[in-house]
C-alpha atoms as a PDB file:
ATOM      1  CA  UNK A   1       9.068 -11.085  40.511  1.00  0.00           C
ATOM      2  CA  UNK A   2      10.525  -9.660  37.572  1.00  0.00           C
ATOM      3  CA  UNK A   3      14.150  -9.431  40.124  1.00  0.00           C
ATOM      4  CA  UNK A   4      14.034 -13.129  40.766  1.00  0.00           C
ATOM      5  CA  UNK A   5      13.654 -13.959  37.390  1.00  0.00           C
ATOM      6  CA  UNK A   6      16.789 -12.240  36.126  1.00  0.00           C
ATOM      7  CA  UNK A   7      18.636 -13.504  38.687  1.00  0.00           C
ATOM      8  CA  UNK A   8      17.857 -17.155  38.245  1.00  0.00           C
ATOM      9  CA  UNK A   9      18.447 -16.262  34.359  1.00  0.00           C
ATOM     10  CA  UNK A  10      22.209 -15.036  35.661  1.00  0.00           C
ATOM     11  CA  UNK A  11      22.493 -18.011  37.630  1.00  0.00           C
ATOM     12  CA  UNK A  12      21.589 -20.434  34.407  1.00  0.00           C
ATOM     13  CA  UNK A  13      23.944 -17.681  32.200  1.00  0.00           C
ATOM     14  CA  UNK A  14      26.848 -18.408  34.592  1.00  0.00           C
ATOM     15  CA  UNK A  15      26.489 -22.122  34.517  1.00  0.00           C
ATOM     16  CA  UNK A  16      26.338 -22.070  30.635  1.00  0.00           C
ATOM     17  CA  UNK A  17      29.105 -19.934  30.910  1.00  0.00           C
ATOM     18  CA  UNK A  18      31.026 -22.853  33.354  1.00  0.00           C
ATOM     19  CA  UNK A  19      30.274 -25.767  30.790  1.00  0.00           C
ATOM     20  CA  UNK A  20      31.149 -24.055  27.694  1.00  0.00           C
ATOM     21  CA  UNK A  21      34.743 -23.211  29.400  1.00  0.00           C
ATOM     22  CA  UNK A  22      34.827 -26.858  30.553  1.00  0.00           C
ATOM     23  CA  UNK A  23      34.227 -28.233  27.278  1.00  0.00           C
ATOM     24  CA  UNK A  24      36.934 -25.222  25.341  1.00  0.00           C
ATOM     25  CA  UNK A  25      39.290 -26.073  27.981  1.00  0.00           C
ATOM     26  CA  UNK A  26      39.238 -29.569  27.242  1.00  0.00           C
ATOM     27  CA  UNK A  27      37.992 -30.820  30.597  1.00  0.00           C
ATOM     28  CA  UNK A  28      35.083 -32.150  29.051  1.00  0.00           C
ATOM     29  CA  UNK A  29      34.829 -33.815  26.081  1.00  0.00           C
ATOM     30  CA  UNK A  30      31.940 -32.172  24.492  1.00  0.00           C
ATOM     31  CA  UNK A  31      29.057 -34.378  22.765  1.00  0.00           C
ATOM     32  CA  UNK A  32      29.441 -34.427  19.009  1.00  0.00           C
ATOM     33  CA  UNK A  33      25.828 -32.672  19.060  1.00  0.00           C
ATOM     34  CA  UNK A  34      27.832 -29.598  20.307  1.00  0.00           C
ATOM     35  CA  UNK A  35      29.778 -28.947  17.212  1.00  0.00           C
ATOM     36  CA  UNK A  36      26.056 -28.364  15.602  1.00  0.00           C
ATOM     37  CA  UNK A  37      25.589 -25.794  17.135  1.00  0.00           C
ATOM     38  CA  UNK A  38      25.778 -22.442  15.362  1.00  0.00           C
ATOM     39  CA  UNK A  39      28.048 -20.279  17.846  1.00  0.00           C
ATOM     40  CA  UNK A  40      29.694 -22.836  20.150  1.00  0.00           C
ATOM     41  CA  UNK A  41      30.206 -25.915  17.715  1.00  0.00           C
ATOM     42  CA  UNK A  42      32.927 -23.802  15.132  1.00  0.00           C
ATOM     43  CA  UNK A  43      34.500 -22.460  18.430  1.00  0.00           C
ATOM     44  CA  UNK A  44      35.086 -25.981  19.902  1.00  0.00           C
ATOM     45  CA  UNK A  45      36.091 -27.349  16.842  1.00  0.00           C
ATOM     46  CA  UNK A  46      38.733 -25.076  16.143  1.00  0.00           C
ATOM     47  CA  UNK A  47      39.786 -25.276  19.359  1.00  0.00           C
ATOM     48  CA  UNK A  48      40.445 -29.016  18.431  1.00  0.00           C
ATOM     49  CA  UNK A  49      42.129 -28.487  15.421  1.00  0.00           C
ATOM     50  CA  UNK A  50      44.169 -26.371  17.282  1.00  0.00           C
ATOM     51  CA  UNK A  51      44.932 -29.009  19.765  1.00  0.00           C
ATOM     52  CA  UNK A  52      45.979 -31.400  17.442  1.00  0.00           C
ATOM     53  CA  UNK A  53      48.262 -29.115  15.364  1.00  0.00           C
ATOM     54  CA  UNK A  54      50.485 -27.921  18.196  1.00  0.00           C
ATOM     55  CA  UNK A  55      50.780 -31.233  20.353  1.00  0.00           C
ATOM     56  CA  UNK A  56      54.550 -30.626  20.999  1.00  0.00           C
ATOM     57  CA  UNK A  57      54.308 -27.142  22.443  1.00  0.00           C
ATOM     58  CA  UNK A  58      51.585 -27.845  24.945  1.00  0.00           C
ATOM     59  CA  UNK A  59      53.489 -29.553  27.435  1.00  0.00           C
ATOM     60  CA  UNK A  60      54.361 -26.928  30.687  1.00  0.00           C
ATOM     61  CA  UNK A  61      52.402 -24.533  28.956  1.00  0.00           C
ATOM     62  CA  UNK A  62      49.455 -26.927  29.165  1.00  0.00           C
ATOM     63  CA  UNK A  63      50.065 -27.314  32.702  1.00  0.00           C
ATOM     64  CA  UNK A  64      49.362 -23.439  33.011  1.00  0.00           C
ATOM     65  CA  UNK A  65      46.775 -23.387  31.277  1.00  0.00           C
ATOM     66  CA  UNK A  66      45.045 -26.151  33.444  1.00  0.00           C
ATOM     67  CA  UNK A  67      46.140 -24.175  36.729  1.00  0.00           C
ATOM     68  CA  UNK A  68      44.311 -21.021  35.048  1.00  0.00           C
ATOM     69  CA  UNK A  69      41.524 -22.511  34.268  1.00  0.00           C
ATOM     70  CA  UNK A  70      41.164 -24.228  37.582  1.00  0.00           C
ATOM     71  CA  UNK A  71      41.469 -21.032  39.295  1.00  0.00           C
ATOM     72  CA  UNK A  72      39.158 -19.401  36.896  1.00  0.00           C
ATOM     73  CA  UNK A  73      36.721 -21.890  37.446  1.00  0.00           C
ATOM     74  CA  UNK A  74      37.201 -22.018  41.042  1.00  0.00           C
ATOM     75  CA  UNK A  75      36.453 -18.034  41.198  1.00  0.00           C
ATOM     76  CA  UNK A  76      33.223 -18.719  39.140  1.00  0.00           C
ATOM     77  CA  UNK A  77      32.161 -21.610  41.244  1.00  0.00           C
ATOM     78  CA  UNK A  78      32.491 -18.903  44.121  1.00  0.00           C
ATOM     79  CA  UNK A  79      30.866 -16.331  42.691  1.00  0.00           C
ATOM     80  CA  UNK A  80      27.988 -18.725  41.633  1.00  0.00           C
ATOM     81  CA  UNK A  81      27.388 -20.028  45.246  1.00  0.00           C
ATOM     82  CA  UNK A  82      27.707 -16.397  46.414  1.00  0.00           C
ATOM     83  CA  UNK A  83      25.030 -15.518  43.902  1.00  0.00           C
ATOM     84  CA  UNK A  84      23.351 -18.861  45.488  1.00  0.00           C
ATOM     85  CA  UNK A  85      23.053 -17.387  49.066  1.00  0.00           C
ATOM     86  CA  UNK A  86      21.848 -14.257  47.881  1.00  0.00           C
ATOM     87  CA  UNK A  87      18.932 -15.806  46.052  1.00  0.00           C
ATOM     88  CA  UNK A  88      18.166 -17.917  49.191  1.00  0.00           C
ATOM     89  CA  UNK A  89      18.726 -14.971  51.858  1.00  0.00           C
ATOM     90  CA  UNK A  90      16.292 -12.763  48.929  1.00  0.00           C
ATOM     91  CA  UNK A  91      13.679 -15.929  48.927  1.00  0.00           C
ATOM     92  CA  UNK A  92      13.546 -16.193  52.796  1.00  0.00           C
ATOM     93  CA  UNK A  93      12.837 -12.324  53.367  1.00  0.00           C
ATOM     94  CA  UNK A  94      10.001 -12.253  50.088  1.00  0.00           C
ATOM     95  CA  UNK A  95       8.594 -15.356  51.979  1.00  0.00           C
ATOM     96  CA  UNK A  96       8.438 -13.397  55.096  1.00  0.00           C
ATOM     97  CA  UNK A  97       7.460 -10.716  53.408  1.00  0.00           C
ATOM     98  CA  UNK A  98       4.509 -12.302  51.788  1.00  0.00           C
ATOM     99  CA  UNK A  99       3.525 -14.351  55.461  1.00  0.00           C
ATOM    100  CA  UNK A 100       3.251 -10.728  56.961  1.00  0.00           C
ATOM    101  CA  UNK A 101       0.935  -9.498  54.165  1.00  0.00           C
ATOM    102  CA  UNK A 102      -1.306 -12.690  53.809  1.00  0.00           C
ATOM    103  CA  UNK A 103      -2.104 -12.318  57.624  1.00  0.00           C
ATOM    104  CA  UNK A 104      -2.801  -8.186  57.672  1.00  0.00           C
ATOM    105  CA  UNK A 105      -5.030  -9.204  54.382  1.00  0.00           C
ATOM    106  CA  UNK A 106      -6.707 -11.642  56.694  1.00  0.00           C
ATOM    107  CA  UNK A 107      -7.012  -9.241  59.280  1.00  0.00           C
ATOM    108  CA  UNK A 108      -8.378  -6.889  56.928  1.00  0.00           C
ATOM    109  CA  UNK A 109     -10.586  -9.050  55.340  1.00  0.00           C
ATOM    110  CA  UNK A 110     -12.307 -10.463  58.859  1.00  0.00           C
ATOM    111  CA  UNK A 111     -12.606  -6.404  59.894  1.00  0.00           C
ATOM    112  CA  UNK A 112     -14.489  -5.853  56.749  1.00  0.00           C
ATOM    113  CA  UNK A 113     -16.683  -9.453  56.935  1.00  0.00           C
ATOM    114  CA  UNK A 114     -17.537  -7.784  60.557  1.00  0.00           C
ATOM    115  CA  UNK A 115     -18.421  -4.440  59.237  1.00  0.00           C
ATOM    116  CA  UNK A 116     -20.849  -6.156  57.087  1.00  0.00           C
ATOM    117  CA  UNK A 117     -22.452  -8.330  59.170  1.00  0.00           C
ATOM    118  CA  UNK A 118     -22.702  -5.651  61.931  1.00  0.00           C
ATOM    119  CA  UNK A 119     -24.018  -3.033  58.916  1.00  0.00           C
ATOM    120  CA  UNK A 120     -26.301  -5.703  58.384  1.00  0.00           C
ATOM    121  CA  UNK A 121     -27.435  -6.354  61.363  1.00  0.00           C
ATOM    122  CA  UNK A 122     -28.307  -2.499  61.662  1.00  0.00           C
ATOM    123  CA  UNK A 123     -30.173  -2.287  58.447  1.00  0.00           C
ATOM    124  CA  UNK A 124     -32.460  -4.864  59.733  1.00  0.00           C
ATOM    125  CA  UNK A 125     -33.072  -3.520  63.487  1.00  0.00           C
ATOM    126  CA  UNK A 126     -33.773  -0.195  61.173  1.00  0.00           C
ATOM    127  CA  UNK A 127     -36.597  -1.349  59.121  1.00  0.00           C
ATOM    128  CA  UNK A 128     -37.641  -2.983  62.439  1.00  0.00           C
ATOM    129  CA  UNK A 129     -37.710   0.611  64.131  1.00  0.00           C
ATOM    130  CA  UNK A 130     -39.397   1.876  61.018  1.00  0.00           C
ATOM    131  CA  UNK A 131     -42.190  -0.478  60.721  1.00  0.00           C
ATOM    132  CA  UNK A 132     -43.065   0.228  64.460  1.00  0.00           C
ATOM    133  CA  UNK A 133     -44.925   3.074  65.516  1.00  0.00           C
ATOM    134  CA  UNK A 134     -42.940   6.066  66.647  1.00  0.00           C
ATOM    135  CA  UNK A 135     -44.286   6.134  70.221  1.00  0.00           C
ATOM    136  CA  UNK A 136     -43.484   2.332  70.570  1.00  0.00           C
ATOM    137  CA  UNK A 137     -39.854   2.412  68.568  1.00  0.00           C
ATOM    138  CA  UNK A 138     -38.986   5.797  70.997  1.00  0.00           C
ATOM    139  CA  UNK A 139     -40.583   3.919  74.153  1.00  0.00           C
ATOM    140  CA  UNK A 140     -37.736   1.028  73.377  1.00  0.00           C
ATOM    141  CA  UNK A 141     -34.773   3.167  72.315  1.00  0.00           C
ATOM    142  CA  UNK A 142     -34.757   5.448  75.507  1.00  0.00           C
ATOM    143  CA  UNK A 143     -33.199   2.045  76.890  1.00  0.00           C
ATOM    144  CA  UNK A 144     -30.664   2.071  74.408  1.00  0.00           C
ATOM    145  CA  UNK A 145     -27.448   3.600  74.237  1.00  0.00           C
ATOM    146  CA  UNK A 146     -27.184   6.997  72.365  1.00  0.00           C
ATOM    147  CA  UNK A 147     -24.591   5.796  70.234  1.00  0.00           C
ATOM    148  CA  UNK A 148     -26.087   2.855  69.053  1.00  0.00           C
ATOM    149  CA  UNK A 149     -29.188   4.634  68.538  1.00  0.00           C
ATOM    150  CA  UNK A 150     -27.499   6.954  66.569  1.00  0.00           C
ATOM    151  CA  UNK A 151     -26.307   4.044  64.154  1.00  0.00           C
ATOM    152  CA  UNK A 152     -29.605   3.101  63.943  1.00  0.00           C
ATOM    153  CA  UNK A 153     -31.060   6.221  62.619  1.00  0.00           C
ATOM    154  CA  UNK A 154     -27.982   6.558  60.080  1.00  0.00           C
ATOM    155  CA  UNK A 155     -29.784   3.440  58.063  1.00  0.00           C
ATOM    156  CA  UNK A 156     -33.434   4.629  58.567  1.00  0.00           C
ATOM    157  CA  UNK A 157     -35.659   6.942  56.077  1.00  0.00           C
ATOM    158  CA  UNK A 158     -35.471  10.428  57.472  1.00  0.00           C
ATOM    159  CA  UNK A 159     -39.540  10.683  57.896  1.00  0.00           C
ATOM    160  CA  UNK A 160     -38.839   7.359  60.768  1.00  0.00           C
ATOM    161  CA  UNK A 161     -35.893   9.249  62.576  1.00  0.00           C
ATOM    162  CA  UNK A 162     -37.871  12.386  62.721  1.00  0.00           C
ATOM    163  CA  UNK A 163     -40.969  10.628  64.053  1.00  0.00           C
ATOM    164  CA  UNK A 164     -39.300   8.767  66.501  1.00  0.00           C
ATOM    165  CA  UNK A 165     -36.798  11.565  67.841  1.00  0.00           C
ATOM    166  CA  UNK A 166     -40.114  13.890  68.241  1.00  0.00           C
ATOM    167  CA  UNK A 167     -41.528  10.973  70.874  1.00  0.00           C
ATOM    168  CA  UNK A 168     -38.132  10.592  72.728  1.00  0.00           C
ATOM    169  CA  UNK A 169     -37.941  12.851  75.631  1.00  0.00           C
ATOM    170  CA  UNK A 170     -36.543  16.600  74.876  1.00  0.00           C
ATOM    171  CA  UNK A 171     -33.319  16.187  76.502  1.00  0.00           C
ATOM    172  CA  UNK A 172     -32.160  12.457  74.967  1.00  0.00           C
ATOM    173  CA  UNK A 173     -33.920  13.799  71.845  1.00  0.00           C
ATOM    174  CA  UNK A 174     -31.186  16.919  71.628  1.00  0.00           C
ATOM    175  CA  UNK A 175     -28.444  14.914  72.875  1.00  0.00           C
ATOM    176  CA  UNK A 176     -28.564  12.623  70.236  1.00  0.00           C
ATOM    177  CA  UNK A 177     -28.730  15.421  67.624  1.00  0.00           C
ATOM    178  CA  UNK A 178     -25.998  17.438  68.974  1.00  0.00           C
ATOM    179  CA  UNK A 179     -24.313  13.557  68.607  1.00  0.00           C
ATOM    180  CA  UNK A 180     -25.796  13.093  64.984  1.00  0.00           C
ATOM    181  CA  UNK A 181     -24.801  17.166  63.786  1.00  0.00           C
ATOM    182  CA  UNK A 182     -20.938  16.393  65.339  1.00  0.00           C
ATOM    183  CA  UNK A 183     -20.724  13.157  63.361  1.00  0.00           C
ATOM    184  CA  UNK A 184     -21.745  14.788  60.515  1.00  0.00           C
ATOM    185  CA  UNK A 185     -19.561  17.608  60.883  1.00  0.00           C
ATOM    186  CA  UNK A 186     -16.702  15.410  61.125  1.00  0.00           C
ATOM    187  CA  UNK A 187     -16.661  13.063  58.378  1.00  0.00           C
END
């Protein structure tokens, strides 16, 4: 941000630049407003006086001068659309740039919305399991996957998981704690 705003600022310092040498070199004639101004007005005055002194000697050497300037002027035009297509070339890729993050934040943000709901969504069949009986909640979850039984018991009270693990059979009952104990052991 802070790049595109000194570059804009050398753009407008470059075109200031352009019309104050328009208006010195007589191209222009500047507003009388100019010469009220602290810095530029005595310059462009003087440069009048100057004018007006020496009206005899200015005549192939004015010519020059004109050709100069034009040249000059022509080399700052350049420069300026050069600085032009930079800025746009800049713009395009920040726009890009900025498309590219707006849809991984999107992306982002629907993973985590899904998360949620699906934490949600355990946290409830949880206090569902934990209001049963453990007989009747174990009776139900030996039809269940281990893994989503698992995710289940990560949201219930510890006294629920134990009572309901102690009424699934031995074998799915050690299964899912070898499961549980290499979860835990890996996070």
């Amino acid at each position: 941000m802070i790049i595109k705003i000194l570059k804009i600022m050398g753009i407008f310092l470059v075109a200031m630049g352009l019309g104050f040498a328009v208006m010195y070199f007589d191209l222009i004639k500047p507003p009388d407003v100019v010469e009220r101004i602290p810095v530029v007005g005595p310059l462009l005055a003087e440069k009048n006086r100057t004018d007006e002194v020496e009206p005899e000697k200015q005549g192939e050497t004015q010519r020059q001068k004109d050709k100069r300037i034009l040249e000059e002027m022509k080399a700052q035009v350049a420069l300026a659309n050069s600085i032009s297509s930079k800025l746009e070339n800049e713009n395009v890729e920040l726009l890009a740039e900025i498309a590219a993050l707006s849809k991984e934040l999107d992306t982002l943000e629907s993973a985590r919305a899904e998360s949620d709901s699906e934490a949600d969504r355990l946290k409830k069949l949880a206090g569902y399991y934990g209001n049963m009986k453990a007989k009747n909640a174990a009776a139900i979850m030996t039809e269940l996957d281990d893994a989503t039984i698992i995710k289940i018991f990560s949201k219930m009270e510890m006294n629920a998981t134990a009572g309901i693990l102690g009424e699934l059979n031995p074998q799915q009952a050690a299964r899912i704690t070898q499961k549980m104990a290499a979860e835990k052991g890996g996070e």
